[in-house]
C-alpha atoms as a PDB file:
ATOM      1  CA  UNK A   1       7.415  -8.440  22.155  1.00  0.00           C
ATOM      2  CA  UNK A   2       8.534  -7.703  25.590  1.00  0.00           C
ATOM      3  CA  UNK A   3       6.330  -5.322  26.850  1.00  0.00           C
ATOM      4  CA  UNK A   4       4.221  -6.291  30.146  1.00  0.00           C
ATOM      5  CA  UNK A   5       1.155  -7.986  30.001  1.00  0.00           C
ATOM      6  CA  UNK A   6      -1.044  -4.744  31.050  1.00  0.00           C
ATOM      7  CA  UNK A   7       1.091  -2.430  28.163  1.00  0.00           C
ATOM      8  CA  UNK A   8       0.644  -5.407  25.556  1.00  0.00           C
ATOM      9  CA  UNK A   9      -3.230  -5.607  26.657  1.00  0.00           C
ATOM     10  CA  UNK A  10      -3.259  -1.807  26.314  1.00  0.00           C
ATOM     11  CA  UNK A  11      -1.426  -1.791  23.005  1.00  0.00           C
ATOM     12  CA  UNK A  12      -3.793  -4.779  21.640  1.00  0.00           C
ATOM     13  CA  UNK A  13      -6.925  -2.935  22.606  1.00  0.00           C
ATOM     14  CA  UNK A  14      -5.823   0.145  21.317  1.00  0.00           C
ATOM     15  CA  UNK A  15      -4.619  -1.676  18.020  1.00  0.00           C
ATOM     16  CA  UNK A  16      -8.136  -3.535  17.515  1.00  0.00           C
ATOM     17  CA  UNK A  17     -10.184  -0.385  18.117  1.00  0.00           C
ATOM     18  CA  UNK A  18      -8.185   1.521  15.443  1.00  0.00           C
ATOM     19  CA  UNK A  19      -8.411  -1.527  13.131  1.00  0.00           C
ATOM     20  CA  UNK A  20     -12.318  -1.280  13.358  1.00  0.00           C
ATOM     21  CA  UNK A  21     -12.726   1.916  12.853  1.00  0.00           C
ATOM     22  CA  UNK A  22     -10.299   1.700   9.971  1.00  0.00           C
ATOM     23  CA  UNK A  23     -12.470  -0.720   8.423  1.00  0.00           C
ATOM     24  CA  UNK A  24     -15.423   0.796   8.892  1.00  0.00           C
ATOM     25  CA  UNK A  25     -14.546   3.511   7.504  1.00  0.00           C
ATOM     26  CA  UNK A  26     -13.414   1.907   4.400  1.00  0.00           C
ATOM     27  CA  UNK A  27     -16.333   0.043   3.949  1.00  0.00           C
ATOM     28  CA  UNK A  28     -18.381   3.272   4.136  1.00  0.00           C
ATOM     29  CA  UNK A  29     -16.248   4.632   1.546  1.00  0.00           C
ATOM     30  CA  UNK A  30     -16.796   1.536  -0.556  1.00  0.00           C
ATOM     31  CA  UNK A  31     -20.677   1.711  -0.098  1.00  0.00           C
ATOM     32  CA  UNK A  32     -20.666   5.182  -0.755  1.00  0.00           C
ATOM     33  CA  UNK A  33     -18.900   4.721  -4.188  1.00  0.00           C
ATOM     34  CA  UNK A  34     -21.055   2.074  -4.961  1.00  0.00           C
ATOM     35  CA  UNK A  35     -24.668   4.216  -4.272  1.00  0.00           C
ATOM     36  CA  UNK A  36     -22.592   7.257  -5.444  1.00  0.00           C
ATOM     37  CA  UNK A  37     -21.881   6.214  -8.811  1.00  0.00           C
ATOM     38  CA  UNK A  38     -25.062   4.251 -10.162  1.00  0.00           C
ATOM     39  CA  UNK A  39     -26.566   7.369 -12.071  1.00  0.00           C
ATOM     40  CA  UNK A  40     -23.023   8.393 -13.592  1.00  0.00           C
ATOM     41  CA  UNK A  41     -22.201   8.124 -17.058  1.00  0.00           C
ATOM     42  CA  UNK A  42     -20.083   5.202 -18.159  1.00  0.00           C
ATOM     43  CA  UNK A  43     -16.442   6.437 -17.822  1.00  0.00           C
ATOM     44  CA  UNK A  44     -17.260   7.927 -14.400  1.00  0.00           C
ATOM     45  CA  UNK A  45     -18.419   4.449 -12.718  1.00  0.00           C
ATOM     46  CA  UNK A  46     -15.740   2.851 -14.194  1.00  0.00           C
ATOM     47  CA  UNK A  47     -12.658   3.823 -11.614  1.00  0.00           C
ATOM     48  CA  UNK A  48     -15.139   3.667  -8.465  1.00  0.00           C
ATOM     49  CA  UNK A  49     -16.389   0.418  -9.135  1.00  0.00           C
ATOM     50  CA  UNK A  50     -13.017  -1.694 -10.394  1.00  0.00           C
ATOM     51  CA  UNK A  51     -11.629  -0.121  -6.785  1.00  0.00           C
ATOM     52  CA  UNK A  52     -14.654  -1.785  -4.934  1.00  0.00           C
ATOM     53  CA  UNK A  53     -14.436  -5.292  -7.499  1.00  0.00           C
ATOM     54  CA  UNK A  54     -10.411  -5.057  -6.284  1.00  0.00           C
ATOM     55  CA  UNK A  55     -10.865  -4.070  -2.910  1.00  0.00           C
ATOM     56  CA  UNK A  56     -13.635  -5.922  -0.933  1.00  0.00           C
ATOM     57  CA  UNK A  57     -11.931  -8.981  -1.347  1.00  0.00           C
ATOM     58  CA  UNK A  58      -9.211  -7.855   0.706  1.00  0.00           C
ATOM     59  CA  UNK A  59     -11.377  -5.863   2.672  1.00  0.00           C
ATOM     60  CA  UNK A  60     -13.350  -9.173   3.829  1.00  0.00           C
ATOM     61  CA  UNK A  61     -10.864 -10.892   4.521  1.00  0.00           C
ATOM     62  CA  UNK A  62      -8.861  -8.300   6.791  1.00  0.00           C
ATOM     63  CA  UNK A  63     -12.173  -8.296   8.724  1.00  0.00           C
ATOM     64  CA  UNK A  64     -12.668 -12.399   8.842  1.00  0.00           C
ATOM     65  CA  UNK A  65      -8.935 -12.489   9.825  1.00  0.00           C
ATOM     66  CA  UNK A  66      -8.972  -9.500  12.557  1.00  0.00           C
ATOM     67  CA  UNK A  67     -11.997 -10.972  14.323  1.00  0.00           C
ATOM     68  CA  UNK A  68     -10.623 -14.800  13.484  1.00  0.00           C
ATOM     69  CA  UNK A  69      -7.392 -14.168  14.824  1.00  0.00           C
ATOM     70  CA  UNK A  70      -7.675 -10.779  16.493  1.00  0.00           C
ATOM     71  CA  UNK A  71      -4.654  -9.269  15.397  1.00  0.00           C
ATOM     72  CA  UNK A  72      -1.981 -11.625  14.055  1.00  0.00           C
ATOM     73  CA  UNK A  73       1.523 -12.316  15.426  1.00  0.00           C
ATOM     74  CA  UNK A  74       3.509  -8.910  15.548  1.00  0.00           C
ATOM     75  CA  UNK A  75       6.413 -10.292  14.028  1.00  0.00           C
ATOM     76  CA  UNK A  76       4.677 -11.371  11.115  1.00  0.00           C
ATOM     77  CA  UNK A  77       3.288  -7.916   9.643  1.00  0.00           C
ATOM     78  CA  UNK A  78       5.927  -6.848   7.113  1.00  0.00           C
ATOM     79  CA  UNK A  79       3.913  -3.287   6.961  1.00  0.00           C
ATOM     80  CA  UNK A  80       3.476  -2.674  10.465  1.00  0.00           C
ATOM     81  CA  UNK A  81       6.351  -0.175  11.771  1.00  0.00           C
ATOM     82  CA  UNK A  82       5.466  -0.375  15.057  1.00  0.00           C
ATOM     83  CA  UNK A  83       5.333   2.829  16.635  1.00  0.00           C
ATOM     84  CA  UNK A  84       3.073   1.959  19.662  1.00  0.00           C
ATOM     85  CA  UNK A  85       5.885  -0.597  21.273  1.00  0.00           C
ATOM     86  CA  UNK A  86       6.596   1.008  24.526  1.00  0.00           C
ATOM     87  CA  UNK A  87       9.639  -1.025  24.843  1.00  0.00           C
ATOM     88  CA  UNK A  88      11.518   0.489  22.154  1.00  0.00           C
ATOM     89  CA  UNK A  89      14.137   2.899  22.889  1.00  0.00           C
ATOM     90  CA  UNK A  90      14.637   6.287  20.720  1.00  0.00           C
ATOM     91  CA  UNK A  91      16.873   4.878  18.463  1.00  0.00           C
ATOM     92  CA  UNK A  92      14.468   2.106  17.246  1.00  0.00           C
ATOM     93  CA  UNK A  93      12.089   4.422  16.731  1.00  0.00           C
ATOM     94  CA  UNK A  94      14.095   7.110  14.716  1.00  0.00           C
ATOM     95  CA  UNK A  95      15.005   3.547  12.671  1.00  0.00           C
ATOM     96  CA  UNK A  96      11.150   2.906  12.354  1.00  0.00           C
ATOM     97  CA  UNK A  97      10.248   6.620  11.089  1.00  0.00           C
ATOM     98  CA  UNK A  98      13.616   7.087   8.529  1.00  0.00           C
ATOM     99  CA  UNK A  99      12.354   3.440   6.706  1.00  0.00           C
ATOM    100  CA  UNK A 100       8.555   5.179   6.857  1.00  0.00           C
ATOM    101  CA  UNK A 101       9.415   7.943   5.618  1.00  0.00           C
ATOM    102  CA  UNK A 102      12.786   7.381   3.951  1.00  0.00           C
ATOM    103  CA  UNK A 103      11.200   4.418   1.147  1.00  0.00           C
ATOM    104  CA  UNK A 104       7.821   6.842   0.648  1.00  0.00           C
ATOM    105  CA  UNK A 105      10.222   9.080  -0.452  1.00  0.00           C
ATOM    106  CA  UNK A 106      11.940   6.514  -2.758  1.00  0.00           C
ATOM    107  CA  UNK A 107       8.937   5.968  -4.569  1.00  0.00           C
ATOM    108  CA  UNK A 108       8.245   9.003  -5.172  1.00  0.00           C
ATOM    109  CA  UNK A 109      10.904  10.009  -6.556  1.00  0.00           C
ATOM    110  CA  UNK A 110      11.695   6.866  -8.572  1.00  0.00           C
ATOM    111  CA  UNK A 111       8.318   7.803 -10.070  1.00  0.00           C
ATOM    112  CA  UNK A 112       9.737  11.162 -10.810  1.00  0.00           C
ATOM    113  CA  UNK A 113      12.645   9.995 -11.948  1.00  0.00           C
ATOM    114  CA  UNK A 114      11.440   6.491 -13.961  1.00  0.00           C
ATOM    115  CA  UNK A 115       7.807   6.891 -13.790  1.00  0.00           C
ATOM    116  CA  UNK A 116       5.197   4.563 -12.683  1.00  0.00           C
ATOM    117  CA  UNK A 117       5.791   1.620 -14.509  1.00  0.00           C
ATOM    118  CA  UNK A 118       9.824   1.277 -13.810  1.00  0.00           C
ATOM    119  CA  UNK A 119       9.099   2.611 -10.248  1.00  0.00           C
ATOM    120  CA  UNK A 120       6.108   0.981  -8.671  1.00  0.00           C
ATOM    121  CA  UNK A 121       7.187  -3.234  -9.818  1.00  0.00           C
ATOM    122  CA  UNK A 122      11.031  -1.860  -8.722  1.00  0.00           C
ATOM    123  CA  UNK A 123       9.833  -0.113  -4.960  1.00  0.00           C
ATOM    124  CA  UNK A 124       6.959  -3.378  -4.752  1.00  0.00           C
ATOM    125  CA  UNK A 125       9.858  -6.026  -5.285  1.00  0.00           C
ATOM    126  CA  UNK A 126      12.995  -4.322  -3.003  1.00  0.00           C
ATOM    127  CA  UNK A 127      10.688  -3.703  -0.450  1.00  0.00           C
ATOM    128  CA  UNK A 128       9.810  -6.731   0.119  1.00  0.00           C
ATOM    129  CA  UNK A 129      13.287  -8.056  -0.323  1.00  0.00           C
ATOM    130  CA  UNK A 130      14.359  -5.751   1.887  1.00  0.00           C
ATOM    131  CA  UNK A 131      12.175  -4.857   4.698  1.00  0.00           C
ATOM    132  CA  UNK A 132       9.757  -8.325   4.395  1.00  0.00           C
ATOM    133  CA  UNK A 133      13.272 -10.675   3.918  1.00  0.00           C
ATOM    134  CA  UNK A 134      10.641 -12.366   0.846  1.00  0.00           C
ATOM    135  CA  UNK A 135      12.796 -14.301  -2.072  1.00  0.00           C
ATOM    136  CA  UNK A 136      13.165 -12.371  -4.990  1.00  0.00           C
ATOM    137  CA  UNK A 137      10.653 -14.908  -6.570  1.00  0.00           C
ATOM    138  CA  UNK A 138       7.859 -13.952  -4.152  1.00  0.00           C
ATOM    139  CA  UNK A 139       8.608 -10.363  -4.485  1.00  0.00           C
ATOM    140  CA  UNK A 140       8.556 -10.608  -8.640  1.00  0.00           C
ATOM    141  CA  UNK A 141       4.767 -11.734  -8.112  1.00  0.00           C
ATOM    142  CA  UNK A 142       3.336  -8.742  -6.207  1.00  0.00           C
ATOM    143  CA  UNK A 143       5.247  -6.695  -8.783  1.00  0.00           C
ATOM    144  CA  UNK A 144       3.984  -8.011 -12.022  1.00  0.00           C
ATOM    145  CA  UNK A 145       0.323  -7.854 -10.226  1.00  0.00           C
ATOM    146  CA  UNK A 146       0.537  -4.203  -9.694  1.00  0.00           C
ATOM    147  CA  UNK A 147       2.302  -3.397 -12.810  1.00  0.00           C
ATOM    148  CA  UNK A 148      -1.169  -5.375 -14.688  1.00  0.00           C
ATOM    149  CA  UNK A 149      -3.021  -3.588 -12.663  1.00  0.00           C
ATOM    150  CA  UNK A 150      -1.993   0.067 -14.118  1.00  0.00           C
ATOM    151  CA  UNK A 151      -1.612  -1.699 -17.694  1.00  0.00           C
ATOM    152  CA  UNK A 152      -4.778  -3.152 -18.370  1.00  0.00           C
ATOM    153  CA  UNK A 153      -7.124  -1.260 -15.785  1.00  0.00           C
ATOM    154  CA  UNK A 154      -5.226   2.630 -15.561  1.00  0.00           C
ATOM    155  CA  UNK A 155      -3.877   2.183 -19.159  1.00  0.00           C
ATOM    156  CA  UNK A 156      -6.645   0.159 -20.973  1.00  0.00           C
ATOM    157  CA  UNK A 157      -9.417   0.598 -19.407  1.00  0.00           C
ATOM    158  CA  UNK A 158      -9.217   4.307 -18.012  1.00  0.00           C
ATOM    159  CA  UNK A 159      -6.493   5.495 -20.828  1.00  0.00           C
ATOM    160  CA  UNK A 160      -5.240   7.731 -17.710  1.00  0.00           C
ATOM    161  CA  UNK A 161      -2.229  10.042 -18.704  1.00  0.00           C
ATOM    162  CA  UNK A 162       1.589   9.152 -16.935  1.00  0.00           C
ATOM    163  CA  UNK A 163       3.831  11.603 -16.102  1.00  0.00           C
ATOM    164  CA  UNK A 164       6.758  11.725 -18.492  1.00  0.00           C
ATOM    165  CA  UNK A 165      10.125  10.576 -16.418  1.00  0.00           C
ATOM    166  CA  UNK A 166      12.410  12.877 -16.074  1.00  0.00           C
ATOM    167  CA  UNK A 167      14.971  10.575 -17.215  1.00  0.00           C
ATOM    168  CA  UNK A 168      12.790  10.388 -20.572  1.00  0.00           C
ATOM    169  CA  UNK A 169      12.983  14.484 -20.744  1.00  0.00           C
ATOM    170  CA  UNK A 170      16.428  14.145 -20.551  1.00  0.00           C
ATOM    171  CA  UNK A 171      17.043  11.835 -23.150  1.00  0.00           C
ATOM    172  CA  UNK A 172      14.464  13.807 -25.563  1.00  0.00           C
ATOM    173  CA  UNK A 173      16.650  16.934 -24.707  1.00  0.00           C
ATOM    174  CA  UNK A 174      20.024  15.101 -25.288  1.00  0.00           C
ATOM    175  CA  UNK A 175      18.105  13.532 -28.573  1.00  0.00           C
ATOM    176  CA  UNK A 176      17.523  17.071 -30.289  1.00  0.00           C
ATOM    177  CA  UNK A 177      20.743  18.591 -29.209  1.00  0.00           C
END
């Protein structure tokens, strides 16, 4: 980064502070889902309480690793886009927004399109390809763990509904014609 050392202590404060609150916040929520759901019925603690079991582990260690490290190197964050660099010129930004907003738009419509389970493992793995330069072997990993996820936990456990693809409506319509 080649911002100035008062602008990069500015940036790093300001980054820290919003990191805190961020996880404070998120470990309200988490303690309020907790105390929330322990007079609901079975089905309705379910979904609260897998998202704590699956998310305080990565909740403790963002907050070991913050205070540990205060924030890591820059460079190194595949998900940060970086808007508080004052260096960057206009164009860098406009790049940084049209990838934010550009491959939330690609899922979304792949899961239109595909649905979840053809979208989510395909947007997991060419983003990180892609944006996080990881091998396709890396990237497969991530992929199969999310796509387990909505199998066993969303599917299994939950029996939640998916949207029918479009490209499925399609092929039921070109099937009966």
């Amino acid at each position: 980064m080649t911002t100035s050392k008062s602008n990069s202590k500015k940036i790093f404060d300001t980054e820290l502070l919003g990191e805190v609150i961020l996880l404070v916040v998120v470990g309200a929520v988490f303690a309020y889902m907790l105390w929330d759901s322990r007079d609901w019925g079975t089905g309705a603690w379910l979904l609260p309480r897998i998202t704590i079991f699956f998310g305080i582990p990565f909740w403790l260690w963002r907050v070991i690793s913050l205070f540990k490290n205060r924030i890591t190197d820059p460079d190194l964050q595949i998900m940060d886009t970086g808007f508080l660099e004052s260096d960057a010129d206009g164009k860098v930004l406009m790049y940084r927004w049209i990838k934010l907003l550009g491959s939330t738009a690609a899922l979304l419509i792949g899961i239109w399109f595909f649905g979840f389970h053809v979208a989510v493992p395909a947007y997991t793995i060419l983003y990180l390809m892609i944006f996080g330069n990881a091998k396709w072997y890396w990237a497969v990993l991530p992929a199969i763990f999310f796509e387990a996820i909505m199998i066993f936990i969303y599917g299994d456990i939950l029996m939640a509904e998916w949207n029918t693809p479009l490209v499925v409506e399609w092929w039921n319509a070109f099937q009966s014609n």
